[in-house]
C-alpha atoms as a PDB file:
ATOM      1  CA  UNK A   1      13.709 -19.859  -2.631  1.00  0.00           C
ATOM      2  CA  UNK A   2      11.207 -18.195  -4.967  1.00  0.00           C
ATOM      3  CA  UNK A   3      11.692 -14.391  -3.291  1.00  0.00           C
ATOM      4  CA  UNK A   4      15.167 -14.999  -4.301  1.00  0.00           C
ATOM      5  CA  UNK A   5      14.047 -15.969  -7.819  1.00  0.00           C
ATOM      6  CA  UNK A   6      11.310 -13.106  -7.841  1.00  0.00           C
ATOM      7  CA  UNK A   7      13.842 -10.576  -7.088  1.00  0.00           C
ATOM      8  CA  UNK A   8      16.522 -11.762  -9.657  1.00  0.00           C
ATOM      9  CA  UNK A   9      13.794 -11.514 -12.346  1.00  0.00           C
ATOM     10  CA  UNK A  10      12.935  -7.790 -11.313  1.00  0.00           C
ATOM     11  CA  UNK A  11      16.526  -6.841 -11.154  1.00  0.00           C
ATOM     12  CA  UNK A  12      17.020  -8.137 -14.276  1.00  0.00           C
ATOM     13  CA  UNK A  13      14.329  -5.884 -16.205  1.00  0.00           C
ATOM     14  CA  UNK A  14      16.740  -2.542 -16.569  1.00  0.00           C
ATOM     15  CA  UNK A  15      19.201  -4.160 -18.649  1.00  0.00           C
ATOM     16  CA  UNK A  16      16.365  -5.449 -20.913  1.00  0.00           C
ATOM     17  CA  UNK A  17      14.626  -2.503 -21.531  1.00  0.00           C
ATOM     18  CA  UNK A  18      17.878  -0.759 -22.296  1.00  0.00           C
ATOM     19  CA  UNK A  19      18.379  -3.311 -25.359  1.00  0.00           C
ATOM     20  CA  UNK A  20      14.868  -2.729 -26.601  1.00  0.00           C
ATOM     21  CA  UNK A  21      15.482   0.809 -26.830  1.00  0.00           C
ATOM     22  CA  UNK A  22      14.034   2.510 -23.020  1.00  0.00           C
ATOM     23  CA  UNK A  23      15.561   4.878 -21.197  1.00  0.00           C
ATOM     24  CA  UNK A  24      15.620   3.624 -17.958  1.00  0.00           C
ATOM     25  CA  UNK A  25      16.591   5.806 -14.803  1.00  0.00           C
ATOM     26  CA  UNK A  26      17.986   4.302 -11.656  1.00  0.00           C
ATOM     27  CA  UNK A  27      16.354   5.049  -8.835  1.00  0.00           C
ATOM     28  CA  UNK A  28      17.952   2.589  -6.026  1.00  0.00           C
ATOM     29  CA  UNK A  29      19.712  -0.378  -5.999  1.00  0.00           C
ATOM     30  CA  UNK A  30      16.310  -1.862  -6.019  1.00  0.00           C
ATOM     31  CA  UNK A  31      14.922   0.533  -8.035  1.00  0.00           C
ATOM     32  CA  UNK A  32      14.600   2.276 -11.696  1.00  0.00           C
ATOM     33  CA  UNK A  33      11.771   4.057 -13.451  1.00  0.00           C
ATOM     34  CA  UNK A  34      11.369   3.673 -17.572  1.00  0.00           C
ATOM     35  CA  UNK A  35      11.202   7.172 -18.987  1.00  0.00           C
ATOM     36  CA  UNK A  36       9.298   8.503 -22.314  1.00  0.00           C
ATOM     37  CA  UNK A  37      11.920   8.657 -25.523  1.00  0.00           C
ATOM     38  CA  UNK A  38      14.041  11.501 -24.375  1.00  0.00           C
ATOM     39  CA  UNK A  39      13.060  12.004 -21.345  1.00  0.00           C
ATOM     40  CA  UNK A  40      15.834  12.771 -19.147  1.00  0.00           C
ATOM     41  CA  UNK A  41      14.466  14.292 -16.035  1.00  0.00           C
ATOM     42  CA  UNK A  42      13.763  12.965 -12.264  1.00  0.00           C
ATOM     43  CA  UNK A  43      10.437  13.722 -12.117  1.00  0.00           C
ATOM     44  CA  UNK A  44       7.913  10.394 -11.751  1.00  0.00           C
ATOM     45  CA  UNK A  45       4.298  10.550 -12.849  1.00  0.00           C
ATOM     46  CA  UNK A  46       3.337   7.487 -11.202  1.00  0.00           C
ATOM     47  CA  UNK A  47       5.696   5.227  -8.887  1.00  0.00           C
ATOM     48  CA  UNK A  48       4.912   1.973  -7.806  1.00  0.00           C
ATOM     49  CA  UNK A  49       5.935   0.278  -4.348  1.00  0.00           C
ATOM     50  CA  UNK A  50       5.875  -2.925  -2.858  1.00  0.00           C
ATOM     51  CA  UNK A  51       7.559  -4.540  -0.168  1.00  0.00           C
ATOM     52  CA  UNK A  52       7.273  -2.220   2.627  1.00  0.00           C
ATOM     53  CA  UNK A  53       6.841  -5.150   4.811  1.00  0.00           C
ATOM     54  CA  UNK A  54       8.865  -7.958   3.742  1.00  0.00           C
ATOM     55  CA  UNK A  55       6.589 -10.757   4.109  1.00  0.00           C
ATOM     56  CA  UNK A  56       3.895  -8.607   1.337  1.00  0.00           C
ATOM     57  CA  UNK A  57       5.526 -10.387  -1.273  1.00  0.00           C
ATOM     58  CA  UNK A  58       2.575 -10.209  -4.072  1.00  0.00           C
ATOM     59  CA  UNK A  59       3.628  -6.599  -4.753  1.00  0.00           C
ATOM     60  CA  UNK A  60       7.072  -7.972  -5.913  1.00  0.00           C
ATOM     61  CA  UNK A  61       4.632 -10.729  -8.301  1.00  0.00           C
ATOM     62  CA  UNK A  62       2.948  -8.231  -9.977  1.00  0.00           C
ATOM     63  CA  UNK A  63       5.809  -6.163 -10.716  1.00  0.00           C
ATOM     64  CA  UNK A  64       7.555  -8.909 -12.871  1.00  0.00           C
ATOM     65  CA  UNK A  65       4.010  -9.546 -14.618  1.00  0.00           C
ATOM     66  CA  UNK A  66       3.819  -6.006 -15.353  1.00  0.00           C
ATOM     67  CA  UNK A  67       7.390  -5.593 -16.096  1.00  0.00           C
ATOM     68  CA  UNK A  68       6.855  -8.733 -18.795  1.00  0.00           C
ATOM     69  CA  UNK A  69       4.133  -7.109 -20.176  1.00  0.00           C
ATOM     70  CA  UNK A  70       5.320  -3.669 -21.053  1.00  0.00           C
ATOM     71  CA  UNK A  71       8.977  -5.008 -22.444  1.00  0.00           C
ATOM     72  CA  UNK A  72       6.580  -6.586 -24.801  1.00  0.00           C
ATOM     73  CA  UNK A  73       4.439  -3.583 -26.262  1.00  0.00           C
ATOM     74  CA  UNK A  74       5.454  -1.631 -29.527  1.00  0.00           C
ATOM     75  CA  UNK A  75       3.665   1.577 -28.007  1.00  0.00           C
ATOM     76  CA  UNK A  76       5.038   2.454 -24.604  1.00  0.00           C
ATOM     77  CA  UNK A  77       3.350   4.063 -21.889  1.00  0.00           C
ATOM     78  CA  UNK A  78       4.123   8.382 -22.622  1.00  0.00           C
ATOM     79  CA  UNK A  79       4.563   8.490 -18.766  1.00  0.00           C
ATOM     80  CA  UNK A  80       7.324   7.644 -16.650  1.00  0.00           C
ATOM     81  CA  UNK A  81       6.719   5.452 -14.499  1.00  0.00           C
ATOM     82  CA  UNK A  82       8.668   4.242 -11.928  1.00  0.00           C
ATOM     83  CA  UNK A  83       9.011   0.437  -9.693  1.00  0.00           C
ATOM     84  CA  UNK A  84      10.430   0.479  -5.790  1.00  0.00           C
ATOM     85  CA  UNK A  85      11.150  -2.630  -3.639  1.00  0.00           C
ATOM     86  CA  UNK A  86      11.367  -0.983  -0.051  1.00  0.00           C
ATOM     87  CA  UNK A  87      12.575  -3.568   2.423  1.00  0.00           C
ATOM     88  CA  UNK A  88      14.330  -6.095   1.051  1.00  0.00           C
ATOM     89  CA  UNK A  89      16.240  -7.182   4.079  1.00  0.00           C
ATOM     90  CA  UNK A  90      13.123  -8.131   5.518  1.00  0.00           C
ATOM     91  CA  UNK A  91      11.987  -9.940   2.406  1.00  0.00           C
ATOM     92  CA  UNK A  92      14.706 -12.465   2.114  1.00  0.00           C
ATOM     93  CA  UNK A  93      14.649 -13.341   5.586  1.00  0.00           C
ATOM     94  CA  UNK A  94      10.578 -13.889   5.346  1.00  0.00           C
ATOM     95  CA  UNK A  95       9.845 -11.398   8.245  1.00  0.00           C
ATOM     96  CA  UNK A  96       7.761  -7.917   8.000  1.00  0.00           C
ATOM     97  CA  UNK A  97      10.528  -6.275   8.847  1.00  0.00           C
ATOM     98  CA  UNK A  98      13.583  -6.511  10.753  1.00  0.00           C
ATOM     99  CA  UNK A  99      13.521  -3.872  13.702  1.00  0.00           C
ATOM    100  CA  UNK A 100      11.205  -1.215  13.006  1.00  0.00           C
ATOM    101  CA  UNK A 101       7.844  -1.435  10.805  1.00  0.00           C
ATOM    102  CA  UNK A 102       8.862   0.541   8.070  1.00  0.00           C
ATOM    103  CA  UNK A 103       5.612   1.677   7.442  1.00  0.00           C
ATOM    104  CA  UNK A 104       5.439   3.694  10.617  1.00  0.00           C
ATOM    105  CA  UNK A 105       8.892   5.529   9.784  1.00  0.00           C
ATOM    106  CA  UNK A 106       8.516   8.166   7.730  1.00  0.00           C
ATOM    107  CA  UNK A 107       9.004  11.718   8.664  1.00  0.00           C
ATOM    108  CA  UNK A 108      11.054  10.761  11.314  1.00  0.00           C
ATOM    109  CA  UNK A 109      14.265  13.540  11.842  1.00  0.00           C
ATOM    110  CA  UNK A 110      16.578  11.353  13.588  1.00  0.00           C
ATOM    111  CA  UNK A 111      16.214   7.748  11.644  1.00  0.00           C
ATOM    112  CA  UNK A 112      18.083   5.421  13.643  1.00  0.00           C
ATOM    113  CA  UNK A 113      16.859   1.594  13.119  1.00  0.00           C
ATOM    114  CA  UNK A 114      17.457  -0.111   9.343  1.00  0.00           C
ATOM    115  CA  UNK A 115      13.895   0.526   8.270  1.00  0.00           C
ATOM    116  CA  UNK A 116      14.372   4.666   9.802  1.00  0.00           C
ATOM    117  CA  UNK A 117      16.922   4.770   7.489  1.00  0.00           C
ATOM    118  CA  UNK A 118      15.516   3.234   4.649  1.00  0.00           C
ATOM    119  CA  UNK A 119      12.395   5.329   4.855  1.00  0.00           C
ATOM    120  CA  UNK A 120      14.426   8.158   4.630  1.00  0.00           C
ATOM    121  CA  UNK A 121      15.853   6.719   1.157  1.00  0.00           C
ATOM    122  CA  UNK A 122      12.695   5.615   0.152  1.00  0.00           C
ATOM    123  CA  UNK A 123      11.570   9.507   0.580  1.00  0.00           C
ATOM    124  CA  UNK A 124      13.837  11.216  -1.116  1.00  0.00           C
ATOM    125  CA  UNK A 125      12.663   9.092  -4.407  1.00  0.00           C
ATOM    126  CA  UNK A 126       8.583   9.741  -3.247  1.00  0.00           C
ATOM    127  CA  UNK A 127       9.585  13.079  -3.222  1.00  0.00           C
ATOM    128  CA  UNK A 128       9.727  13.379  -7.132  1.00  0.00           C
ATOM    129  CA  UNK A 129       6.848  11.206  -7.806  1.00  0.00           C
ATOM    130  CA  UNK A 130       3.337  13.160  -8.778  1.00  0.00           C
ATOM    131  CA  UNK A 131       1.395   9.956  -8.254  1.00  0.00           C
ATOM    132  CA  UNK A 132       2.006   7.134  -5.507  1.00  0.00           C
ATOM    133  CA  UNK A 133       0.588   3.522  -5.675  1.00  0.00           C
ATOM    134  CA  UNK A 134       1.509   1.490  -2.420  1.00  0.00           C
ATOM    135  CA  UNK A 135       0.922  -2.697  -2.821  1.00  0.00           C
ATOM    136  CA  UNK A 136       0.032  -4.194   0.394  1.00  0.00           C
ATOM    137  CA  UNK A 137      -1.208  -7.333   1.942  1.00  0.00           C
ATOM    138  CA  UNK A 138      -2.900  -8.199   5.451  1.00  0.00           C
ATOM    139  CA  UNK A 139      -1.431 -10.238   7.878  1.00  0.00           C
ATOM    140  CA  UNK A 140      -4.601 -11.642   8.672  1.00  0.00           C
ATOM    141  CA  UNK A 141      -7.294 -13.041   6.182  1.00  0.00           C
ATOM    142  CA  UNK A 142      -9.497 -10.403   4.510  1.00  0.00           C
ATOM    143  CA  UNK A 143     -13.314 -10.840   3.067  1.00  0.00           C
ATOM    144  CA  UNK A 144     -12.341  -8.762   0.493  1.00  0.00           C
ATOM    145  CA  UNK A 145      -9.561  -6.739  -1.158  1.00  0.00           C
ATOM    146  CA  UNK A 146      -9.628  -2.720  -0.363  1.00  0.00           C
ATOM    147  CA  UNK A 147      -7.900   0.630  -1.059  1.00  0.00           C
ATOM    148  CA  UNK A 148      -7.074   2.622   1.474  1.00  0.00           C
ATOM    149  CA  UNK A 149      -5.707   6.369   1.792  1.00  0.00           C
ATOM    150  CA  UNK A 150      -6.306   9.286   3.797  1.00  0.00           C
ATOM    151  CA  UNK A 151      -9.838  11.071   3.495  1.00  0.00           C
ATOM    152  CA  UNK A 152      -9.792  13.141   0.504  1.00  0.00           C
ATOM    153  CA  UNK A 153     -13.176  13.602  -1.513  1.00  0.00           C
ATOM    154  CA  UNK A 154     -10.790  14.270  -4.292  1.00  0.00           C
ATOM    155  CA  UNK A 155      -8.876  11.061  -3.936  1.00  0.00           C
ATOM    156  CA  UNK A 156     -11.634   9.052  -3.612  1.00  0.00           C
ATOM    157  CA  UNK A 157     -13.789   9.616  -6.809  1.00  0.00           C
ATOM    158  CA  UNK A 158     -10.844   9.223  -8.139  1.00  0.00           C
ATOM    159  CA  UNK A 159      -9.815   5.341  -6.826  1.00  0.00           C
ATOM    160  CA  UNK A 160     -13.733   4.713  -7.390  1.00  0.00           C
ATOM    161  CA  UNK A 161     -13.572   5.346 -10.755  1.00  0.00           C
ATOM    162  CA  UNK A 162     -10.092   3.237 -11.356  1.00  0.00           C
ATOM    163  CA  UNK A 163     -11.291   0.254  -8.918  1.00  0.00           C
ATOM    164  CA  UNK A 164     -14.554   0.563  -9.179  1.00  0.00           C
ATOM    165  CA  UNK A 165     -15.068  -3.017  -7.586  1.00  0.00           C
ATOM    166  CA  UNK A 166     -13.245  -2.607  -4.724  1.00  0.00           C
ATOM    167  CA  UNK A 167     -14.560  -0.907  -0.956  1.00  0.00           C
ATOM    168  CA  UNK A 168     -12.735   2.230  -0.321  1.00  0.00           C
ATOM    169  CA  UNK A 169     -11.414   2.671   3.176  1.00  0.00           C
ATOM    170  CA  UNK A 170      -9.914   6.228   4.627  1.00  0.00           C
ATOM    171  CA  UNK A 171      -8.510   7.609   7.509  1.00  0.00           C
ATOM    172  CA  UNK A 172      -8.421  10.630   9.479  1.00  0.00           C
ATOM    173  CA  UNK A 173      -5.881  13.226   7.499  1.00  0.00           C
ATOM    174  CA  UNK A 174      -4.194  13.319  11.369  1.00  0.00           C
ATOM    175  CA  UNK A 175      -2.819  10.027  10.746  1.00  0.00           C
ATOM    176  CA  UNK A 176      -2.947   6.477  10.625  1.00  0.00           C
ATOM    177  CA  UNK A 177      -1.675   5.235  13.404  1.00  0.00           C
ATOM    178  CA  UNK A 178       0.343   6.391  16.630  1.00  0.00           C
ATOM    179  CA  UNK A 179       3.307   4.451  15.625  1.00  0.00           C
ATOM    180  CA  UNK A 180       4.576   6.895  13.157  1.00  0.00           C
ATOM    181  CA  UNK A 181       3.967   7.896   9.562  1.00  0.00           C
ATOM    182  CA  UNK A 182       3.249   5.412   6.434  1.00  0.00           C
ATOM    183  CA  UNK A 183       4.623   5.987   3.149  1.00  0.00           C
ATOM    184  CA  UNK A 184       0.982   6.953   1.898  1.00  0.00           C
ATOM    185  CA  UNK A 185       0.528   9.389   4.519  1.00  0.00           C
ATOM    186  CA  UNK A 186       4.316  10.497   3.396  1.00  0.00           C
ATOM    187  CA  UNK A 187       3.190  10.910  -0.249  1.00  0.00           C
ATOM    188  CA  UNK A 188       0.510  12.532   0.864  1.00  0.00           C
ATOM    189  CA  UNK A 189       2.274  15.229   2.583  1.00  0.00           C
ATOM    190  CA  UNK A 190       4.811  16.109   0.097  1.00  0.00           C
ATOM    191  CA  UNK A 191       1.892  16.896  -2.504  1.00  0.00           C
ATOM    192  CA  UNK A 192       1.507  13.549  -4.514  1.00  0.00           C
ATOM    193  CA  UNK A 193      -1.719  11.805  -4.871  1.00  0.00           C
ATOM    194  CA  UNK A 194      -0.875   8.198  -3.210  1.00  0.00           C
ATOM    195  CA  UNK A 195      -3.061   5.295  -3.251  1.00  0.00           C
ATOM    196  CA  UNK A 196      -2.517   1.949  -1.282  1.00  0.00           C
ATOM    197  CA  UNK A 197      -3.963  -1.033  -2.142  1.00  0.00           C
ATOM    198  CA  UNK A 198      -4.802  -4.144   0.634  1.00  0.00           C
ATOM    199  CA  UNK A 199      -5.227  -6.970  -2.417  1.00  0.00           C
ATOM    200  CA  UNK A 200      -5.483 -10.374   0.004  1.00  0.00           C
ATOM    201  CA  UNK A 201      -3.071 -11.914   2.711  1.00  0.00           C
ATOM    202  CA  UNK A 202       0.332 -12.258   2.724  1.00  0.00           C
ATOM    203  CA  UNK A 203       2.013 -14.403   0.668  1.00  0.00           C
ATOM    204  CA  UNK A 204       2.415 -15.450  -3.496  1.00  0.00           C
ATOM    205  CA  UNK A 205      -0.633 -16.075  -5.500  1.00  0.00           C
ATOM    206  CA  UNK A 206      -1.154 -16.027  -8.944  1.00  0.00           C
ATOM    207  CA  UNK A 207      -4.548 -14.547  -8.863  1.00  0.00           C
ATOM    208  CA  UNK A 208      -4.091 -11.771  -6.005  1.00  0.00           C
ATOM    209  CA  UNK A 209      -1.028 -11.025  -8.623  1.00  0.00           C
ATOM    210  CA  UNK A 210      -3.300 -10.823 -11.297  1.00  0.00           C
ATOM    211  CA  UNK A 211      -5.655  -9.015 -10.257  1.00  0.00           C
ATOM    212  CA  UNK A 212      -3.346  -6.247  -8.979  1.00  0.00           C
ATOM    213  CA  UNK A 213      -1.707  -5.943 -12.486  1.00  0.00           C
ATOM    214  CA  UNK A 214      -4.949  -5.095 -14.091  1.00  0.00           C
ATOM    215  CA  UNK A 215      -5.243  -2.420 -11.414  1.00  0.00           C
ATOM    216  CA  UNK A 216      -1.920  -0.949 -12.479  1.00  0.00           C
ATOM    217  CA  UNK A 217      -3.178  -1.052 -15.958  1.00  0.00           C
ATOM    218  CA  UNK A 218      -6.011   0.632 -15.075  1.00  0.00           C
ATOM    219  CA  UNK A 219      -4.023   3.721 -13.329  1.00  0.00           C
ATOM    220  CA  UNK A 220      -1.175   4.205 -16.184  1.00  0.00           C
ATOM    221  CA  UNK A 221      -4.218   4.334 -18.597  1.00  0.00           C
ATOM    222  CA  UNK A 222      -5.629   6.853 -16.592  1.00  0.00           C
ATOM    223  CA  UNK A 223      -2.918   9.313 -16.326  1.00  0.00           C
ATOM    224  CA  UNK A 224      -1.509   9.078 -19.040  1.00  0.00           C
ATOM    225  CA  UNK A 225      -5.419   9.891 -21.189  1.00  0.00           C
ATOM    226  CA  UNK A 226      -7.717  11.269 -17.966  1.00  0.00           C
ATOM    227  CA  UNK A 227     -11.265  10.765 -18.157  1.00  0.00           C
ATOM    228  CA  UNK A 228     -13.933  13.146 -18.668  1.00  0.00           C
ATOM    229  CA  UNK A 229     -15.411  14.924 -15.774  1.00  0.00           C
ATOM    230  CA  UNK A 230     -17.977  12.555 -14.818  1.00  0.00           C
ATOM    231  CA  UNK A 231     -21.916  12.844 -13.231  1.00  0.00           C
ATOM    232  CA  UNK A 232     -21.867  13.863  -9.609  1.00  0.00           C
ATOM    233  CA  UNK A 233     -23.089  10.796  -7.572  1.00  0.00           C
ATOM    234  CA  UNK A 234     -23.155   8.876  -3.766  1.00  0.00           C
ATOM    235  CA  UNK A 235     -20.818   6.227  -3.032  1.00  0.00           C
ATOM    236  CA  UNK A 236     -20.439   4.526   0.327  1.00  0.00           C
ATOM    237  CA  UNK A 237     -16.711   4.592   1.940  1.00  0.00           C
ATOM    238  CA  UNK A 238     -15.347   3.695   4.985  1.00  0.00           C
ATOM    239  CA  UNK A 239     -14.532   5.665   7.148  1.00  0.00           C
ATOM    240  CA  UNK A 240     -11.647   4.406  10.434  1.00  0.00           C
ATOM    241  CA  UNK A 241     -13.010   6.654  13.440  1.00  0.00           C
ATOM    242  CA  UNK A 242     -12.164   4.350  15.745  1.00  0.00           C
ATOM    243  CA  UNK A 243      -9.448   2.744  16.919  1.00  0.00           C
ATOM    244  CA  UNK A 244      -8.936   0.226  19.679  1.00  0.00           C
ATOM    245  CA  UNK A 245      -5.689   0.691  21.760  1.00  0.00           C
ATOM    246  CA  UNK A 246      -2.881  -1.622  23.024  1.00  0.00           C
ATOM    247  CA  UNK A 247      -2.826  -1.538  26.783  1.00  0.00           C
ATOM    248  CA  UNK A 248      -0.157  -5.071  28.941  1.00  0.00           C
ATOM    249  CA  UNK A 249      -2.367  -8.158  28.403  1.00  0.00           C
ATOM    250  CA  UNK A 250      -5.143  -6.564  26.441  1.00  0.00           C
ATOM    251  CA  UNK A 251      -5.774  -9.178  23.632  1.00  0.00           C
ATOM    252  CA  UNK A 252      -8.332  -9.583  20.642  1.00  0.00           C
ATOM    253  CA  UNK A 253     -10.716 -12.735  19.982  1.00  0.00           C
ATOM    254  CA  UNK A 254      -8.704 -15.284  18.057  1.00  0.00           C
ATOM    255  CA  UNK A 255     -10.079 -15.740  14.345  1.00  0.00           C
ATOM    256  CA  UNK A 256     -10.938 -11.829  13.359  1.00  0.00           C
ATOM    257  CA  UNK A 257     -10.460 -10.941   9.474  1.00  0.00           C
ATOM    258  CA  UNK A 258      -9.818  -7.743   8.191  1.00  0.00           C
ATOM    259  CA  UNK A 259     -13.279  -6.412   6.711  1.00  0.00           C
ATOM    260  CA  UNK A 260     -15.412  -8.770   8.725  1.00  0.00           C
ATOM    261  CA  UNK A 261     -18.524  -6.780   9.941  1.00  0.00           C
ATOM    262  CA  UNK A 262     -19.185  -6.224  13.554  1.00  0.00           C
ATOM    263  CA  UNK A 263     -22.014  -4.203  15.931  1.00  0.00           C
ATOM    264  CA  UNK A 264     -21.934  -2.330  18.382  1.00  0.00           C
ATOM    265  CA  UNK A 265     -20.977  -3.925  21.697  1.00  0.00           C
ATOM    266  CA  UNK A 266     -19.503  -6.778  20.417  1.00  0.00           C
ATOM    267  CA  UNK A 267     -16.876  -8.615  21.999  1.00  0.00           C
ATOM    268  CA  UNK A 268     -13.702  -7.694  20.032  1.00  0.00           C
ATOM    269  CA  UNK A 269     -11.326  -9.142  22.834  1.00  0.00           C
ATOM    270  CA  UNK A 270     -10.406  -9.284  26.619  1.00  0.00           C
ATOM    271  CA  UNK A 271      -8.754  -6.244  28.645  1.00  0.00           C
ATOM    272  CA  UNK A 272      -7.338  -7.164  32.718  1.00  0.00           C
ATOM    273  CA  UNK A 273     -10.688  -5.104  33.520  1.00  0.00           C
ATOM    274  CA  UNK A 274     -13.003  -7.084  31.358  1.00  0.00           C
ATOM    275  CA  UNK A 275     -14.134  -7.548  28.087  1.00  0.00           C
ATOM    276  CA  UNK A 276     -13.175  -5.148  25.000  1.00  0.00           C
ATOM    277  CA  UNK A 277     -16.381  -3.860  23.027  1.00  0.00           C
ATOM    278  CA  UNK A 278     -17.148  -2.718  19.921  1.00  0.00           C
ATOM    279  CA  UNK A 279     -18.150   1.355  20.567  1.00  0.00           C
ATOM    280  CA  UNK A 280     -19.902   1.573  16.735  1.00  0.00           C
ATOM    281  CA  UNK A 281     -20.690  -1.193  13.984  1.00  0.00           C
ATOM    282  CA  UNK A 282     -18.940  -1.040  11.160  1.00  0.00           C
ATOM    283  CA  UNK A 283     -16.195  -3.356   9.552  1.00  0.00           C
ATOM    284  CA  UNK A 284     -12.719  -4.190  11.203  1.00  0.00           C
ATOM    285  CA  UNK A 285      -9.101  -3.612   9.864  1.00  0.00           C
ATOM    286  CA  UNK A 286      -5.762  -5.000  10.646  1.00  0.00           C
ATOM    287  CA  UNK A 287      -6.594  -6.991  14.023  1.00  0.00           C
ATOM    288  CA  UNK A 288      -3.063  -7.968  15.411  1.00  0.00           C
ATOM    289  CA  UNK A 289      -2.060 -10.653  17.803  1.00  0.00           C
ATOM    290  CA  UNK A 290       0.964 -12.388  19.117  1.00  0.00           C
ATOM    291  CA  UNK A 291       4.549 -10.390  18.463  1.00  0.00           C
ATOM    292  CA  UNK A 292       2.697  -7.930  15.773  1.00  0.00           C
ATOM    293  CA  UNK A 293       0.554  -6.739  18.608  1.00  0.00           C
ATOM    294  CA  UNK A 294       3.401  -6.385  21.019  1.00  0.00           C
ATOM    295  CA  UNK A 295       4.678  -4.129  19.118  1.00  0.00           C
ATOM    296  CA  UNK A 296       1.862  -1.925  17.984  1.00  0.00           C
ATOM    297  CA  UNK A 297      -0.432   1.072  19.945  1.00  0.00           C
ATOM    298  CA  UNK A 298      -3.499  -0.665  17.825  1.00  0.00           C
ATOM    299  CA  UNK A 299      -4.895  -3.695  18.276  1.00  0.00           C
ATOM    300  CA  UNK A 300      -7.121  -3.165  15.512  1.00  0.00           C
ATOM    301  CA  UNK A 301      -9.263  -0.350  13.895  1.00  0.00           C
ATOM    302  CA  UNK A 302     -12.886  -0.016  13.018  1.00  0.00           C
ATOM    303  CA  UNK A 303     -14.124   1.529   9.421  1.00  0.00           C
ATOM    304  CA  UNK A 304     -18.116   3.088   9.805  1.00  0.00           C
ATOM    305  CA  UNK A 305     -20.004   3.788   6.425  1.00  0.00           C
ATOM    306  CA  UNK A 306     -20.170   6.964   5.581  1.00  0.00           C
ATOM    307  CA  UNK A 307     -21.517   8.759   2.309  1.00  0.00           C
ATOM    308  CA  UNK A 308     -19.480  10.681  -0.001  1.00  0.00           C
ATOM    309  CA  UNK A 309     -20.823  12.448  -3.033  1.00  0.00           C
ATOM    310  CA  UNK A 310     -18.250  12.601  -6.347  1.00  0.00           C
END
């Protein structure tokens, strides 16, 4: 079972970079960040996490090709920088999660179900971390890879200049979604800058993998030696404004990708009182269907383009 396999490599990378010399802190059981020589603090510039949902299993990919990498370098990265599998229950049985989406339960004061209660462990490590970059999949098929993060002009000069190829998607700083917190949203409140990345549908692949390990190249480069200020200038973002809500035997069209472009009043579905319309054009995110959208308030949101000078 290759998650199996996956996992025993990453679990195996402390113990290795102890022989070679790195101080290595442990974080969880699944878990560790490699400090600078003599480092001995908590504190985490950047943090990496993967595996919030169980079945986003690229995340867990790209670690070990990272992981590989770095072990092999003479001149180590002068930041800490730490690695996080978050539900690994969910991963070995091949299931998002188990009984609550752990990316709704943060900040929630009574944590009750598995993934409450991991949340709250995954926290308490976030909370030490200056720098947060969440790997994700879709469930669905996407026309194209995307970072996504709450609206911060900030924040996104800042992912444009690291991913400059990919589309930057935000949401309203009031939240995500009405089922409870994400992890970003989380980072975001305790003062880090967090990033999450959408890089492709669920599952292994070589090249999503790939692709994401240059982008975590591309961030520990850029904290550990900023760039210059750079030239003011326009970018197009997109921005969720709207979201289209659950209600019993409200359904969405069969076939919708994330990032697919719609108009307004197109048929995104069927309600009991009729059919279920686009109120803007824009681009769609996370459409949902069977048990997933049983179980959310969203059936799917919708991203409009909106300019934002950096």
């Amino acid at each position: 079972m290759r998650i199996l396999d996956e996992l025993s490599t990453f679990l195996a990378f402390p113990a290795q970079f102890r022989q070679v010399g790195q101080d290595v802190l442990t974080l969880d059981e699944h878990g560790f960040a490699l400090l600078p020589s003599g480092e001995t603090g908590k504190k985490i510039d950047l943090l990496f996490t993967a595996l919030i949902h169980g079945d986003e299993v690229v995340g867990l990919e790209a670690f070990n090709l990272v992981l590989s990498k770095l072990l092999k370098l003479q001149n180590r990265p002068t930041i800490s920088i730490g690695f996080l599998l978050c539900n690994i229950a969910a991963a070995k049985a091949g299931k998002r999660f188990i009984e609550t989406d752990l990316n709704r339960s943060f900040a929630i004061p009574n944590p009750i179900s598995a993934e409450e209660q991991r949340a709250a462990q995954v926290a308490s490590i976030v909370d030490a971390a200056s720098f947060v970059f969440d790997i994700h999949q879709t469930v669905e098929p996407t026309e194209s890879s995307f970072v996504i993060f709450g609206h911060d002009e900030n924040l996104i000069g800042l992912a444009h200049h690291l991913l400059p190829e990919l589309p930057i998607v935000t949401f309203p700083l009031e939240g995500f979604s009405q089922g409870g917190k994400t992890l970003n949203e989380y980072a975001a409140m305790v003062g880090a800058r967090a990033l999450s990345i959408e890089c492709g549908q669920k599952g292994f692949s070589t090249e999503i993998a790939e692709q994401t390990v240059a982008s975590c190249f591309q961030l520990i480069a850029e904290l550990e030696s900023p760039s210059p200020a750079r030239d003011k200038k326009e970018i197009e973002v997109y921005y969720i404004s709207k979201f289209i809500m659950n209600t019993p035997g409200a359904c969405l069209t069969l076939g919708m990708t994330n990032f697919m472009a719609i108009t307004a009043g197109q048929v995104l579905g069927q309600r009991s009182e009729g059919p279920i319309l686009s109120p803007v054009a824009g681009r769609l995110f996370f459409p949902k269907y069977g048990e997933l959208a049983s179980k959310s308030p969203e059936l799917c949101e919708i991203g409009v383009p909106r300019k934002v000078r950096i």
